[in-house]
C-alpha atoms as a PDB file:
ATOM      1  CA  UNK A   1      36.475 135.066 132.871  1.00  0.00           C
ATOM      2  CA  UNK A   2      33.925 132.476 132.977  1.00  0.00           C
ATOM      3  CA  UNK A   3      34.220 129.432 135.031  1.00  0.00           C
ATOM      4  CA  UNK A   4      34.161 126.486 132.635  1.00  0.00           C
ATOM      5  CA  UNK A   5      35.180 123.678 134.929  1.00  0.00           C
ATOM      6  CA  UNK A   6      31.667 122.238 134.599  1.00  0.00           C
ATOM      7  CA  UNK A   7      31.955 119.488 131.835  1.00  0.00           C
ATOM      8  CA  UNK A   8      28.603 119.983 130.594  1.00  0.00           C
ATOM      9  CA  UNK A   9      26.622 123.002 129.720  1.00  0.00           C
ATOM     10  CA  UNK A  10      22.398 123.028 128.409  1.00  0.00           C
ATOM     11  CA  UNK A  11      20.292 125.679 126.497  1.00  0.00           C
ATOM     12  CA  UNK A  12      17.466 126.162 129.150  1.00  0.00           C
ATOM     13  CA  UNK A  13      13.893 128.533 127.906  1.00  0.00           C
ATOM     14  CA  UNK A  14      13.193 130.932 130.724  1.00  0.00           C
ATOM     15  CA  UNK A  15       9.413 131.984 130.578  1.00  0.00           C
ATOM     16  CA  UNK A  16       8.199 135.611 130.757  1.00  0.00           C
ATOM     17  CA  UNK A  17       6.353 134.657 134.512  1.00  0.00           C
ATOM     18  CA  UNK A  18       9.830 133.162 135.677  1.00  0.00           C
ATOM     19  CA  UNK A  19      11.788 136.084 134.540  1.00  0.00           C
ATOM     20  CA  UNK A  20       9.743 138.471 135.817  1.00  0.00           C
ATOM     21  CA  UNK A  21      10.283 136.436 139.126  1.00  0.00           C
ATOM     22  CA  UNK A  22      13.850 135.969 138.674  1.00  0.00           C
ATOM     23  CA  UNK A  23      14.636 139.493 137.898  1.00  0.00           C
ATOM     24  CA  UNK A  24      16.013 138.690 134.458  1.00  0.00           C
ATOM     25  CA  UNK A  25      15.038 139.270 130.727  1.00  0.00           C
ATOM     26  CA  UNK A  26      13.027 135.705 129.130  1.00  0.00           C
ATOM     27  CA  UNK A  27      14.951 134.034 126.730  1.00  0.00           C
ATOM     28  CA  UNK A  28      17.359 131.405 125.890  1.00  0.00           C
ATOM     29  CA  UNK A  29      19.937 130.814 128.150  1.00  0.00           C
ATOM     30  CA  UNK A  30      22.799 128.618 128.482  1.00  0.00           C
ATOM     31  CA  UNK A  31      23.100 126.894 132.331  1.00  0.00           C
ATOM     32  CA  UNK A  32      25.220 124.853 134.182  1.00  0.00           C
ATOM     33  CA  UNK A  33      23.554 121.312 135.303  1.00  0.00           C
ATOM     34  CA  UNK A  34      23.410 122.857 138.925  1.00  0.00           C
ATOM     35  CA  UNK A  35      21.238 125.559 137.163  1.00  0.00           C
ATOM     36  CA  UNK A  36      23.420 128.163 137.145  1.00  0.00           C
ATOM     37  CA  UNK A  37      23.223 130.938 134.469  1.00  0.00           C
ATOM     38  CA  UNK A  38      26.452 131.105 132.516  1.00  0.00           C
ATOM     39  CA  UNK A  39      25.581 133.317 129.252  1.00  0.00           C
ATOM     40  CA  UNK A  40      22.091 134.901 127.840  1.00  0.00           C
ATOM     41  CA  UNK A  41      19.527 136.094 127.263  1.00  0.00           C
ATOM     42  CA  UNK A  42      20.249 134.389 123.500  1.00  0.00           C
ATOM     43  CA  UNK A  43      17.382 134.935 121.135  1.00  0.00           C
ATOM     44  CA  UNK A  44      17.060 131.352 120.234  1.00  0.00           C
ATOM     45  CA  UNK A  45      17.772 128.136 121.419  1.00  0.00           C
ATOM     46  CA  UNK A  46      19.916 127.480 118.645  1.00  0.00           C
ATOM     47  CA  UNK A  47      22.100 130.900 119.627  1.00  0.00           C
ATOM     48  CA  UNK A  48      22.261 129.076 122.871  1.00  0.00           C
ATOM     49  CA  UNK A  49      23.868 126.013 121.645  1.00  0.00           C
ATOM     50  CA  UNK A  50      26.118 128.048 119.654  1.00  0.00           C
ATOM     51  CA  UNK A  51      27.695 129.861 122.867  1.00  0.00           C
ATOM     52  CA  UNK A  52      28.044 126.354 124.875  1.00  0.00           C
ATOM     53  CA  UNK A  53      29.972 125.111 121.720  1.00  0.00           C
ATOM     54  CA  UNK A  54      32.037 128.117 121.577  1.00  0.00           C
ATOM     55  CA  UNK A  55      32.659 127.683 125.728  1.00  0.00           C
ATOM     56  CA  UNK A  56      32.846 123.894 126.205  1.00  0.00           C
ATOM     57  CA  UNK A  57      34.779 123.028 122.390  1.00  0.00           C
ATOM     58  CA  UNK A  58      35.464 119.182 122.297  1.00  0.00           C
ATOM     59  CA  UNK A  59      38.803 117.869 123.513  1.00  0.00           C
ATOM     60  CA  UNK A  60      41.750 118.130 121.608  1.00  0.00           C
ATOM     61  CA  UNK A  61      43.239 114.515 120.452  1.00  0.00           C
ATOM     62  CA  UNK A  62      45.845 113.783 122.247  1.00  0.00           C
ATOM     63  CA  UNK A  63      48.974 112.375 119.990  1.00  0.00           C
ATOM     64  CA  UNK A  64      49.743 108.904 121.600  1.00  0.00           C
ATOM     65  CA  UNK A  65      53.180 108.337 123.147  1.00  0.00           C
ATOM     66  CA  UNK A  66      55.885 106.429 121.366  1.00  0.00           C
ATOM     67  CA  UNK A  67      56.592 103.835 124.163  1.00  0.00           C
ATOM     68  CA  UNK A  68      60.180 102.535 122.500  1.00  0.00           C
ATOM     69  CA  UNK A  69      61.275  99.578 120.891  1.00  0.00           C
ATOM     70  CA  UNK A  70      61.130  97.299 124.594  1.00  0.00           C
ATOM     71  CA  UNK A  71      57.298  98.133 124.642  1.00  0.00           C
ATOM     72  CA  UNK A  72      56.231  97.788 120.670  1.00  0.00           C
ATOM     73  CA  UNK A  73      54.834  94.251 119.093  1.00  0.00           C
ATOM     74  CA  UNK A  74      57.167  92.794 117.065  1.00  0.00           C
ATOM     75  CA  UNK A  75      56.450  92.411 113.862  1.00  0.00           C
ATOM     76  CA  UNK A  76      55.961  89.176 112.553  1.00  0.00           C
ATOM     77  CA  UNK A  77      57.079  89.110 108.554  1.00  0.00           C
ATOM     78  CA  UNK A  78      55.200  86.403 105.933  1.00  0.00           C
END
């Protein structure tokens, strides 16, 4: 399993002269901030995006608590 405690992910182009460095295939890939690959190669940037979506989906809303009657605003009637 992937570790997805980073908050934030990026799409990041690796070049066919840094690949060839790096040992990897050149291509799209999704990294942490620290640089860090976390998925790829993805054939375009917007595959990329895709798979950071599908990792790092926005929060769920939380439902707010009902506090009680002692913590409410009363109601003022007109």
């Amino acid at each position: 399993m992937l570790d997805m405690t980073t908050k934030e992910l990026q799409s990041r182009y690796v070049k066919p002269e840094e690949a060839l460095r790096l040992g990897i295939v050149s291509g799209w890939y999704t990294t942490k901030i620290s640089g860090t690959f976390v998925t790829g190669p993805h054939a375009t940037q917007a595959e990329a995006t895709l798979k950071i979506k599908e990792l790092n989906p926005p929060p769920v809303p939380v439902a707010k608590r009902n506090m009680g009657a002692a913590h409410s605003t009363p109601v003022v009637a007109k």
